[in-house]
Protein backbone atom coordinates (compact mmCIF):
# COMPACT_ATOMS: atom_id res chain seq x y z
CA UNK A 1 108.74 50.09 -31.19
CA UNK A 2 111.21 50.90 -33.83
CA UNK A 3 113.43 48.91 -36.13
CA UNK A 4 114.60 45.50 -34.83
CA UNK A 5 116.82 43.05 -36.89
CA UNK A 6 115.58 39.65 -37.88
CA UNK A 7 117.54 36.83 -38.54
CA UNK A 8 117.63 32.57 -38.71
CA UNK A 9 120.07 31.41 -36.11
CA UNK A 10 121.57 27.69 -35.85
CA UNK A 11 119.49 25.95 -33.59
CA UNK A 12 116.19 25.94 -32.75
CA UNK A 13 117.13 24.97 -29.01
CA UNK A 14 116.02 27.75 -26.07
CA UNK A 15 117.00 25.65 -23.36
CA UNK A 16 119.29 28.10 -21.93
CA UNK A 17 117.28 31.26 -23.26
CA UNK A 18 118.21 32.83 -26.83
CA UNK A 19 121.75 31.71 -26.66
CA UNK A 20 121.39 28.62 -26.94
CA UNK A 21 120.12 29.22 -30.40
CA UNK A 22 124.06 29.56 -31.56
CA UNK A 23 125.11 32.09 -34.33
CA UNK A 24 123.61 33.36 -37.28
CA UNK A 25 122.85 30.38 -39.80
CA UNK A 26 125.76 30.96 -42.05
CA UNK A 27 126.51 27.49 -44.12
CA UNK A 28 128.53 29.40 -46.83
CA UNK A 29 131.08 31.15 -44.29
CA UNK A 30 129.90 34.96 -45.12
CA UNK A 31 130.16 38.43 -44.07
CA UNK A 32 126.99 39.97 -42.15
CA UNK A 33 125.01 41.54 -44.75
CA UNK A 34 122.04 42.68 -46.59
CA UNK A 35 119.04 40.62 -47.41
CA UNK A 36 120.08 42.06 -51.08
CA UNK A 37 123.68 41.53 -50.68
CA UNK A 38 125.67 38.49 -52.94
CA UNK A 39 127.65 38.32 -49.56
CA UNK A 40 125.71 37.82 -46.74
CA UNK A 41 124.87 34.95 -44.14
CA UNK A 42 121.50 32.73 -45.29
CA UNK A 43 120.27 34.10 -42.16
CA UNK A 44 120.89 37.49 -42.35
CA UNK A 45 117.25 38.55 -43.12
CA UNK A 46 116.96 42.85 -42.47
CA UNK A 47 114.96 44.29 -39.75
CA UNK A 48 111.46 44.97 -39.00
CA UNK A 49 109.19 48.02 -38.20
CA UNK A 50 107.10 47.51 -34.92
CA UNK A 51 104.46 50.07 -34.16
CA UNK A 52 104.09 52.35 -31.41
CA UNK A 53 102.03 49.61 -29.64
CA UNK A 54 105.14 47.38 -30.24
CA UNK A 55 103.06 45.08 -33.26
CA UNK A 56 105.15 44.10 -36.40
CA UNK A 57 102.99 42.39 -39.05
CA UNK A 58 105.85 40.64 -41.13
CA UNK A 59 105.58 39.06 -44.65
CA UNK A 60 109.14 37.99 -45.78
CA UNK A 61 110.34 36.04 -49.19
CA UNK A 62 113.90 35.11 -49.73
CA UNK A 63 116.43 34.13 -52.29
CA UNK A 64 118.46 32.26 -49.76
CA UNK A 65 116.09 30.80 -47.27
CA UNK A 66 114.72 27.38 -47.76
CA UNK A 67 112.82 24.70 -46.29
CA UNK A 68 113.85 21.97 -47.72
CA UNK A 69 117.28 20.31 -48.79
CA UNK A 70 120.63 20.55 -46.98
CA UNK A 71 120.19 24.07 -46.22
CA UNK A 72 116.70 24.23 -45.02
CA UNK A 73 115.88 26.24 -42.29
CA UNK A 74 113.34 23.62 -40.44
CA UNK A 75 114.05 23.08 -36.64
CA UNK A 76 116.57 26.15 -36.74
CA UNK A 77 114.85 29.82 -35.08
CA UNK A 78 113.98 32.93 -36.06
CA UNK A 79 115.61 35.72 -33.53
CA UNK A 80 114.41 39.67 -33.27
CA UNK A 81 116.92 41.47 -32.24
CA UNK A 82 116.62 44.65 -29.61
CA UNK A 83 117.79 47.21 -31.76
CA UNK A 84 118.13 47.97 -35.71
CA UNK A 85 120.86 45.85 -37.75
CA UNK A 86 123.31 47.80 -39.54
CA UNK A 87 123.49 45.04 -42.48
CA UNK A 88 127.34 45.10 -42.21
CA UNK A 89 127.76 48.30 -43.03
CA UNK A 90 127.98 50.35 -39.61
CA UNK A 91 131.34 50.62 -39.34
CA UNK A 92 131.30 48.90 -35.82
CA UNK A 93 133.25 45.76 -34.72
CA UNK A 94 129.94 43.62 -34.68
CA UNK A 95 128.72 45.02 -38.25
CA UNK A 96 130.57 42.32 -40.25
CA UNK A 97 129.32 39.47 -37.97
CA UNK A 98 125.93 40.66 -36.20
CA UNK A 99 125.16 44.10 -37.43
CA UNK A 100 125.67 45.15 -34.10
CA UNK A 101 121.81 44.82 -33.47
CA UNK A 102 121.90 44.39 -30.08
CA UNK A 103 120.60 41.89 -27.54
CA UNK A 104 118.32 38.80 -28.62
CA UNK A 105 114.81 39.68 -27.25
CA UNK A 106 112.56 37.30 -28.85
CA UNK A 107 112.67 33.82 -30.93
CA UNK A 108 111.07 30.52 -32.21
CA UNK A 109 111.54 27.64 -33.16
CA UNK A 110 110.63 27.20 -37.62
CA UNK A 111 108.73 23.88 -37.35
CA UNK A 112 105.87 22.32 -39.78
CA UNK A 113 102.49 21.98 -38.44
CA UNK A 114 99.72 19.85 -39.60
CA UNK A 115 97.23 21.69 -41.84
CA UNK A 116 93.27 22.21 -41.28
């Protein structure tokens, strides 16, 4: 329930849970921001709104993300995050570099499936 923060990370490796995953997909060495922001990590991609019931239906586009090319997201994950990012702008030690969201609570792996 509640805001969470979403964001690509690294790796789409959970072999030793969410950590393995590595940090935020940042090619461009950037500040922590905004899904809006100029500077801000490729992965940095806002938060979500889960229901009381804990669903989160999710429909995302973005300037940065791709899936092809030498930036593309495919075989890296997507991570939720257990509390609400701050999008770099909390003030806190971790805003600049995780947006002090909290612990990793949930992932996958961005793959390509065959279609029907």
């Amino acid at each position: 329930m509640g805001r969470h923060g979403i964001r690509v990370h690294v790796f789409g490796d959970f072999s030793e849970g969410l950590v393995s995953a590595g940090g935020i997909f940042n090619p461009f060495s950037k500040n922590h921001g905004a899904p809006d922001d100029e500077d801000r990590m490729v992965g940095d991609l806002g938060n979500i709104d889960a229901d009381d019931a804990g669903v989160c239906k999710v429909h995302l586009e973005d300037r940065m993300v791709r899936l092809i090319g030498p930036h593309s997201i495919i075989g890296r994950s997507i991570i939720i995050t257990a509390g609400e990012d701050d999008l770099g702008r909390g003030g806190h030690e971790l805003s600049l570099t995780t947006g002090n969201a909290g612990a990793r609570v949930c992932g996958g792996v961005v793959g390509i499936a065959a279609s029907k």
